[in-house]
PDB file of N, CA and C in Angstrom:
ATOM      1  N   UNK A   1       0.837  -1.191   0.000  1.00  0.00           N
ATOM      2  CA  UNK A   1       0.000   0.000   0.000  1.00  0.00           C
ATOM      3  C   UNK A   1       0.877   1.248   0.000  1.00  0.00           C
ATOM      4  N   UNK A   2       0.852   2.364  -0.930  1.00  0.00           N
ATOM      5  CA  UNK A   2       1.311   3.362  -1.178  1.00  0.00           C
ATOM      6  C   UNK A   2       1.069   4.336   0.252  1.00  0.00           C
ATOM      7  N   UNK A   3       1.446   5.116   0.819  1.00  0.00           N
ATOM      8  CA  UNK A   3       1.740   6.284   1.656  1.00  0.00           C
ATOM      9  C   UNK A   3       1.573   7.397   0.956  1.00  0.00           C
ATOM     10  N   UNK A   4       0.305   7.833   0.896  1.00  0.00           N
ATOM     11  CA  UNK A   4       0.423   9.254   0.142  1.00  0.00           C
ATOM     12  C   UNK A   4       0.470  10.411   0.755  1.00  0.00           C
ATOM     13  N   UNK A   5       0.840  10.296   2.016  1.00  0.00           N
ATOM     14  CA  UNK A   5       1.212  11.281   2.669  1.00  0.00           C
ATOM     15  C   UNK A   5       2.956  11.398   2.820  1.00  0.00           C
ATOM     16  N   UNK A   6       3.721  10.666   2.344  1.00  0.00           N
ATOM     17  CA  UNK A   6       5.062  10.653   2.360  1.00  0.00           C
ATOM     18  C   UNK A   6       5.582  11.719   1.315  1.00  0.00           C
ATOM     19  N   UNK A   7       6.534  12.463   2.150  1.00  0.00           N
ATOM     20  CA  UNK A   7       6.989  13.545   0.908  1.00  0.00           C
ATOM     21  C   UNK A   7       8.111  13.099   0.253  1.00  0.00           C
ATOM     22  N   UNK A   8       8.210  13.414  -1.097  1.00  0.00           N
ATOM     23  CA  UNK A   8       9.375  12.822  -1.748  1.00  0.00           C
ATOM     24  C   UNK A   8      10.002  13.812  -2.127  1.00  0.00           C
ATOM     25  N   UNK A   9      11.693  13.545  -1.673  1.00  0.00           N
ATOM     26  CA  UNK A   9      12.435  14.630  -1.650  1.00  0.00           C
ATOM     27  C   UNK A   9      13.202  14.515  -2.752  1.00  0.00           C
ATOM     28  N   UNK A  10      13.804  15.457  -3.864  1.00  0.00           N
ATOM     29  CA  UNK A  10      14.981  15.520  -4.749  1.00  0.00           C
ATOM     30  C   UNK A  10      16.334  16.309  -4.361  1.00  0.00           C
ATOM     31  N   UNK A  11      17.632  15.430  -5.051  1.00  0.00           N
ATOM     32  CA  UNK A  11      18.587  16.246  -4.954  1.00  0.00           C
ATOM     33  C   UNK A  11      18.919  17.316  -6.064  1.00  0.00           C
ATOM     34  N   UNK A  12      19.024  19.050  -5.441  1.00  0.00           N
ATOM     35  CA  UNK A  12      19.057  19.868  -6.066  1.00  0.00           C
ATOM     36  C   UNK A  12      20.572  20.190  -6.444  1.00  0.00           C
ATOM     37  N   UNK A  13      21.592  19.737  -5.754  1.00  0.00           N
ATOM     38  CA  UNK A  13      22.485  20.223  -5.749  1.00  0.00           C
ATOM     39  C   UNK A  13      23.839  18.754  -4.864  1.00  0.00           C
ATOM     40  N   UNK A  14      24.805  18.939  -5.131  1.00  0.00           N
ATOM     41  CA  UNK A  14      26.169  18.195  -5.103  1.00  0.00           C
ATOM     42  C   UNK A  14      27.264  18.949  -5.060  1.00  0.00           C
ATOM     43  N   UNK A  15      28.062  18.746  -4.027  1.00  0.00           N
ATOM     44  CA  UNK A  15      29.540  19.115  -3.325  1.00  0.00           C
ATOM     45  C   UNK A  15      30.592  18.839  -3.358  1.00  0.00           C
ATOM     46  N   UNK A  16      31.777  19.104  -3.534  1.00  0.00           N
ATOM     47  CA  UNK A  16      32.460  18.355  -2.497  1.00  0.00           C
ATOM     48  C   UNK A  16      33.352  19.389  -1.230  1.00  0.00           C
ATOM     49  N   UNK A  17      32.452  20.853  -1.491  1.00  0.00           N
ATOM     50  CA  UNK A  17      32.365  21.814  -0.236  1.00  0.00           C
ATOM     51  C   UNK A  17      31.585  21.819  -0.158  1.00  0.00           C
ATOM     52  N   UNK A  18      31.136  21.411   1.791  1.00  0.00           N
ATOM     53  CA  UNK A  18      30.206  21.797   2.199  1.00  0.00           C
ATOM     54  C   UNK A  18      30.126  22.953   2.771  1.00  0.00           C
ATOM     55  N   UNK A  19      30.622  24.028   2.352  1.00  0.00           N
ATOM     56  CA  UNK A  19      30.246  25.098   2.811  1.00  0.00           C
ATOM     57  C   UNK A  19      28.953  26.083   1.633  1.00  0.00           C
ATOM     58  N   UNK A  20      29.522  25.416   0.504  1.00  0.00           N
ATOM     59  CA  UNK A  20      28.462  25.687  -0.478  1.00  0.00           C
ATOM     60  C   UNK A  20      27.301  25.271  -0.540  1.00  0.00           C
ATOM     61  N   UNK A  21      27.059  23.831   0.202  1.00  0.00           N
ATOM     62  CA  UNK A  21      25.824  23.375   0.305  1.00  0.00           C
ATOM     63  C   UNK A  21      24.956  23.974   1.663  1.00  0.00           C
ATOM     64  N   UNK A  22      25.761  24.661   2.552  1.00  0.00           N
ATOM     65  CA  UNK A  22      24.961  25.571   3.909  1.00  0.00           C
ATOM     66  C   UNK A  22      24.402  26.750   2.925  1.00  0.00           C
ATOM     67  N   UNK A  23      25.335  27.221   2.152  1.00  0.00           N
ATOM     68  CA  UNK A  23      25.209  28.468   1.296  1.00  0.00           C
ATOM     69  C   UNK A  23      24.232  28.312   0.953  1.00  0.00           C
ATOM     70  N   UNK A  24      23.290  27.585   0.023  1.00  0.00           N
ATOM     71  CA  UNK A  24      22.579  27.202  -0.857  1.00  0.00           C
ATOM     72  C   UNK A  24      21.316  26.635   0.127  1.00  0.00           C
ATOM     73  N   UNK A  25      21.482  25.913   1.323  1.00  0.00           N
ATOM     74  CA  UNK A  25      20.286  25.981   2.526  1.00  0.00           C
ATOM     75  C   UNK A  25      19.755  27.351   3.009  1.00  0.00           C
ATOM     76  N   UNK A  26      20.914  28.055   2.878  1.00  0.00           N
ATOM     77  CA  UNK A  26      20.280  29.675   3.420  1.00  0.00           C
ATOM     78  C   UNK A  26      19.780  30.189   2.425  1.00  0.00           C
ATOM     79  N   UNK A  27      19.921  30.141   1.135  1.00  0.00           N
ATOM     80  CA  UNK A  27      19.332  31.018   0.225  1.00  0.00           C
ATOM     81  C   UNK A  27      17.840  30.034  -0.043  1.00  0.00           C
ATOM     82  N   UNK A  28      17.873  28.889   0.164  1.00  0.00           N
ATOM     83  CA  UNK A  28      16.620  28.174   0.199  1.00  0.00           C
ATOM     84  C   UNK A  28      15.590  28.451   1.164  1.00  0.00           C
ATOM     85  N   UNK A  29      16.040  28.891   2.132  1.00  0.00           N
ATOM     86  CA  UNK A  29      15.435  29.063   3.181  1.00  0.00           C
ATOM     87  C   UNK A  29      14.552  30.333   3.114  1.00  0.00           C
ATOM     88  N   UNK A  30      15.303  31.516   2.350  1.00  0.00           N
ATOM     89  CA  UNK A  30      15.113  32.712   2.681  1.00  0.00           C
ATOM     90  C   UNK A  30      13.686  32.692   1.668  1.00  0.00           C
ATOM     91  N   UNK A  31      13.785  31.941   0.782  1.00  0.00           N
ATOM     92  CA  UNK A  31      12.557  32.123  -0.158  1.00  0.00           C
ATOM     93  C   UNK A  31      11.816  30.639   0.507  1.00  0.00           C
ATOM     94  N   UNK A  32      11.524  30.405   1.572  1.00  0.00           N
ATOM     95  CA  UNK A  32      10.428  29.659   2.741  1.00  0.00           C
ATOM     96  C   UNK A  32      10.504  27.852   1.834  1.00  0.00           C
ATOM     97  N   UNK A  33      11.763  27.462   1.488  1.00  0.00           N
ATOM     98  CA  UNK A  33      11.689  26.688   0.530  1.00  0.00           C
ATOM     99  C   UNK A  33      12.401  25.232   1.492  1.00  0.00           C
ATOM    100  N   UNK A  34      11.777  24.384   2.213  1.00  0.00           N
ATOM    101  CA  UNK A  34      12.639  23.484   3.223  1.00  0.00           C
ATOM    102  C   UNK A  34      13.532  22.597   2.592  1.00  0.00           C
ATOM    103  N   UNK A  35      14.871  22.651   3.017  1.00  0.00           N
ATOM    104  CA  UNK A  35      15.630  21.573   2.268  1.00  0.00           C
ATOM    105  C   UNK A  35      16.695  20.972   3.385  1.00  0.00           C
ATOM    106  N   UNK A  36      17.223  19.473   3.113  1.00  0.00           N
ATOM    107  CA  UNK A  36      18.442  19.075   3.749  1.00  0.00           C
ATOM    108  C   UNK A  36      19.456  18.782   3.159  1.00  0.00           C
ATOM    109  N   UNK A  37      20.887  19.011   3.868  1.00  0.00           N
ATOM    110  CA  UNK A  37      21.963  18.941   3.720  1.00  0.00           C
ATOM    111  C   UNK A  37      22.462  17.547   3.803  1.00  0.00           C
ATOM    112  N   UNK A  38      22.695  16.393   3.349  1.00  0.00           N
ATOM    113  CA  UNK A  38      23.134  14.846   3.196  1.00  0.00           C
ATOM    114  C   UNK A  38      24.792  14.839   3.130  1.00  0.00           C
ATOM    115  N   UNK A  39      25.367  14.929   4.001  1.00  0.00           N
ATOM    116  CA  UNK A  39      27.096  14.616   3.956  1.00  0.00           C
ATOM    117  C   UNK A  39      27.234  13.217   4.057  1.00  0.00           C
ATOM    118  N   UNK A  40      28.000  13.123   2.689  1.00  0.00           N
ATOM    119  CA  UNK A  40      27.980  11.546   2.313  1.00  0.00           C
ATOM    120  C   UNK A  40      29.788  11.898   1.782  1.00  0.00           C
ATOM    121  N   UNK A  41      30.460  12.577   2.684  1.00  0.00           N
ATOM    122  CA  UNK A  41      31.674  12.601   2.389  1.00  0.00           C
ATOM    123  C   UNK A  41      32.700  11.467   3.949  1.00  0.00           C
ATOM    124  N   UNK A  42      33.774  11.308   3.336  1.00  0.00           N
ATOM    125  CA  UNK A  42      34.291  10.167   3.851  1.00  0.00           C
ATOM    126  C   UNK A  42      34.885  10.988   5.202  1.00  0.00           C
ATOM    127  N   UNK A  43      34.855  10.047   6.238  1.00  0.00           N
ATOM    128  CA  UNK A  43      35.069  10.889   7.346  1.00  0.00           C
ATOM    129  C   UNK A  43      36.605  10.935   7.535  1.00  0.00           C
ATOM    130  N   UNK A  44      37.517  10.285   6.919  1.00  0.00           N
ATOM    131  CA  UNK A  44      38.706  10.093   6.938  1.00  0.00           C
ATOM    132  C   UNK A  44      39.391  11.202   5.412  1.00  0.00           C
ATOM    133  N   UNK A  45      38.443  10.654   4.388  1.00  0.00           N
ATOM    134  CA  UNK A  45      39.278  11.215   3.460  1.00  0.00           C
ATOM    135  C   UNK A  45      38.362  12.660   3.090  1.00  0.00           C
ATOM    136  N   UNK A  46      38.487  13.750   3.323  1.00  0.00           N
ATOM    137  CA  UNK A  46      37.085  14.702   2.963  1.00  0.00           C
ATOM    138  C   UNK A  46      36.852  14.973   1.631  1.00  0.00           C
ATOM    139  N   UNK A  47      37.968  14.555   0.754  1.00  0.00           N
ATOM    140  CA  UNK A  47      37.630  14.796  -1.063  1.00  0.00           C
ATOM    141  C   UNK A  47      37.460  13.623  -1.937  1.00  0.00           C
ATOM    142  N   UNK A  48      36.781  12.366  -0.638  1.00  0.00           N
ATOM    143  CA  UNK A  48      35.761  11.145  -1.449  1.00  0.00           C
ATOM    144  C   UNK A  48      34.630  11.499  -0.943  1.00  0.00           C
ATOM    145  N   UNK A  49      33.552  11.802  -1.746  1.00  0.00           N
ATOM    146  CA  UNK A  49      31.938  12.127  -1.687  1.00  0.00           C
ATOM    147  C   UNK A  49      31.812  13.537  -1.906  1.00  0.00           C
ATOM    148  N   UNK A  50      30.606  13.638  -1.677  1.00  0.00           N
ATOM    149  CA  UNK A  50      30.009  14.539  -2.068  1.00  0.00           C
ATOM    150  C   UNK A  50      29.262  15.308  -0.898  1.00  0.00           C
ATOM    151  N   UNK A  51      28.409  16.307  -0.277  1.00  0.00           N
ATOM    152  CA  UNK A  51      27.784  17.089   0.331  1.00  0.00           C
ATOM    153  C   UNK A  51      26.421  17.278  -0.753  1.00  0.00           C
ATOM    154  N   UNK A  52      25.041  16.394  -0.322  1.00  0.00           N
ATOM    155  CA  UNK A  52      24.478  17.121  -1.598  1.00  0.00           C
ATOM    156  C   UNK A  52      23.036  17.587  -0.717  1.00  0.00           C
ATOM    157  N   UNK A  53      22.257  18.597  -1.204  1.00  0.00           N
ATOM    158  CA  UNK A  53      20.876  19.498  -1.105  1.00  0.00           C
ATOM    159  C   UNK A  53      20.101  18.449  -1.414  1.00  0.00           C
ATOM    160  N   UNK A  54      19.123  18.466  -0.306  1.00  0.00           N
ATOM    161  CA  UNK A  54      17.590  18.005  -1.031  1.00  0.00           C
ATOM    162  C   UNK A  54      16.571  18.732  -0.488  1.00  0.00           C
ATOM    163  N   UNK A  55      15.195  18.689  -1.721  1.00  0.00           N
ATOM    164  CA  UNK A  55      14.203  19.996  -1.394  1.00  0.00           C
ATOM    165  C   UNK A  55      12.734  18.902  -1.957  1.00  0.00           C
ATOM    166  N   UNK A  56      11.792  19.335  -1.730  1.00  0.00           N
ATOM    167  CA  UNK A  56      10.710  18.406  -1.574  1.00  0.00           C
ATOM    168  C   UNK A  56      10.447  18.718  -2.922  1.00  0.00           C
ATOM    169  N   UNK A  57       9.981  17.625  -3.588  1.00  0.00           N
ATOM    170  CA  UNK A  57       9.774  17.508  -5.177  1.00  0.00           C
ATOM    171  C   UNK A  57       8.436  18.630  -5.238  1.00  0.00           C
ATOM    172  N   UNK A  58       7.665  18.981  -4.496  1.00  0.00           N
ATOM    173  CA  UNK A  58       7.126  20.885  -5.307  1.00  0.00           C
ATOM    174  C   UNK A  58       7.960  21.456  -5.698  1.00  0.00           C
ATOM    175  N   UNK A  59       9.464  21.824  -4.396  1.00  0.00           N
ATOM    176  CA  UNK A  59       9.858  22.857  -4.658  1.00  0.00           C
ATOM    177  C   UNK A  59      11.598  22.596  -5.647  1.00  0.00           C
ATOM    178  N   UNK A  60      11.270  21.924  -6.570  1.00  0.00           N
ATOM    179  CA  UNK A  60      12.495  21.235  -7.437  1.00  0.00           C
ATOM    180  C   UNK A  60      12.718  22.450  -8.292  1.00  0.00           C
ATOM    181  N   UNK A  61      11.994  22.955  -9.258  1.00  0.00           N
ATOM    182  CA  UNK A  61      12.357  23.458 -10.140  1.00  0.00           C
ATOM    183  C   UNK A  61      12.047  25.335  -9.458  1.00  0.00           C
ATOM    184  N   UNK A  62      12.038  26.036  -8.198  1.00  0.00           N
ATOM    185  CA  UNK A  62      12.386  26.834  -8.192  1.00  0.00           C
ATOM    186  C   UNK A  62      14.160  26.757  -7.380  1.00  0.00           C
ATOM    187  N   UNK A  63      13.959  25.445  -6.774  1.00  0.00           N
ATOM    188  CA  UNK A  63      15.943  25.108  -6.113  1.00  0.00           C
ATOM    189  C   UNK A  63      16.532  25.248  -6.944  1.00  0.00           C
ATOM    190  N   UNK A  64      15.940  24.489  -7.977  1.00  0.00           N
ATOM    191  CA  UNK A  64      17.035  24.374  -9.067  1.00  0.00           C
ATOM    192  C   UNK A  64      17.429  25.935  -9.541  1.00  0.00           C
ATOM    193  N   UNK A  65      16.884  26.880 -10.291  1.00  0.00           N
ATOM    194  CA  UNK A  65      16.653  27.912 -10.073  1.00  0.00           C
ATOM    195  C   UNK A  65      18.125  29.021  -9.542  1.00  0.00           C
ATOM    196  N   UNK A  66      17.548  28.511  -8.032  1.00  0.00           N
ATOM    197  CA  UNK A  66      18.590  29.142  -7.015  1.00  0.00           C
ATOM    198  C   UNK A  66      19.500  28.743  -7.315  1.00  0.00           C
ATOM    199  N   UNK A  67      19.720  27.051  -7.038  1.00  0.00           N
ATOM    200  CA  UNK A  67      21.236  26.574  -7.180  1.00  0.00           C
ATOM    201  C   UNK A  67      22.120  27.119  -8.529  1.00  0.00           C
ATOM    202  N   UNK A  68      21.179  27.202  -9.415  1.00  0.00           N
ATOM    203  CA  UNK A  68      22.063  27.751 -10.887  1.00  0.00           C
ATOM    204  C   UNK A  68      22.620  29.078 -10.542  1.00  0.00           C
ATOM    205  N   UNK A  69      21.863  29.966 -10.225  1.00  0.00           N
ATOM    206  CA  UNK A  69      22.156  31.249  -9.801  1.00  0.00           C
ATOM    207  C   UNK A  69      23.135  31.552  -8.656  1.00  0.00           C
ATOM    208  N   UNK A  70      23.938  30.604  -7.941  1.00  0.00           N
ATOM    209  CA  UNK A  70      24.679  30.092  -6.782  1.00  0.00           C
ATOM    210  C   UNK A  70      25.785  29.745  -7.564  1.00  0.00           C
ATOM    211  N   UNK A  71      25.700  29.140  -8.749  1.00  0.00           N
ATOM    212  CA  UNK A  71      27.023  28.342  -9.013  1.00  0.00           C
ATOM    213  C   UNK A  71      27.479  29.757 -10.237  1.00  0.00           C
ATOM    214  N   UNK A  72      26.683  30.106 -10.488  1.00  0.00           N
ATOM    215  CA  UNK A  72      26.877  31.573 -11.408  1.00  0.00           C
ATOM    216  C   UNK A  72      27.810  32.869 -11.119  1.00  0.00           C
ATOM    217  N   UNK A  73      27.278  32.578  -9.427  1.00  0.00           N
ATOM    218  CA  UNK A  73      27.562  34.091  -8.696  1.00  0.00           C
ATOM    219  C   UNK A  73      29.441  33.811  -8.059  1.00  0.00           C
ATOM    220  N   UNK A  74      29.681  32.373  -8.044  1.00  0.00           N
ATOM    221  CA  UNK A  74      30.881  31.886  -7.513  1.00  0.00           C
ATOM    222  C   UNK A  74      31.955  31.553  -8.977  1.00  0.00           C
TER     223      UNK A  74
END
């Protein structure tokens, strides 16, 4: 039986600074847009994995959006 109350989240964005992916939570935020931060980087080595954004599949294509305009401005 399906859960249709389960939200399904997408990844908007991929790291391998996470300081860019806080960056990109605050500018998500500021336009009321909820997203999480997933550190899937190695705790030993910090430049295997990635840091990546996820935002609830409504709000995909205005993250996306942001994130372009994020990787633009850097």
């Amino acid at each position: 039986m399906e859960d249709r109350n389960k939200e399904q989240w997408e990844k908007v964005f991929g790291t391998n600074a996470e300081y860019q992916a806080e960056i990109l939570k605050a500018l998500l935020e500021e336009e009321n847009i909820v997203s999480i931060v997933v550190n899937k980087q190695d705790s030993s080595y910090l430049s295997f994995g990635d840091v990546e954004v996820y935002v609830k599949s409504e709000d995909i294509l205005k993250a996306k959006q942001i994130a372009t305009k994020l990787n633009k401005d850097e």
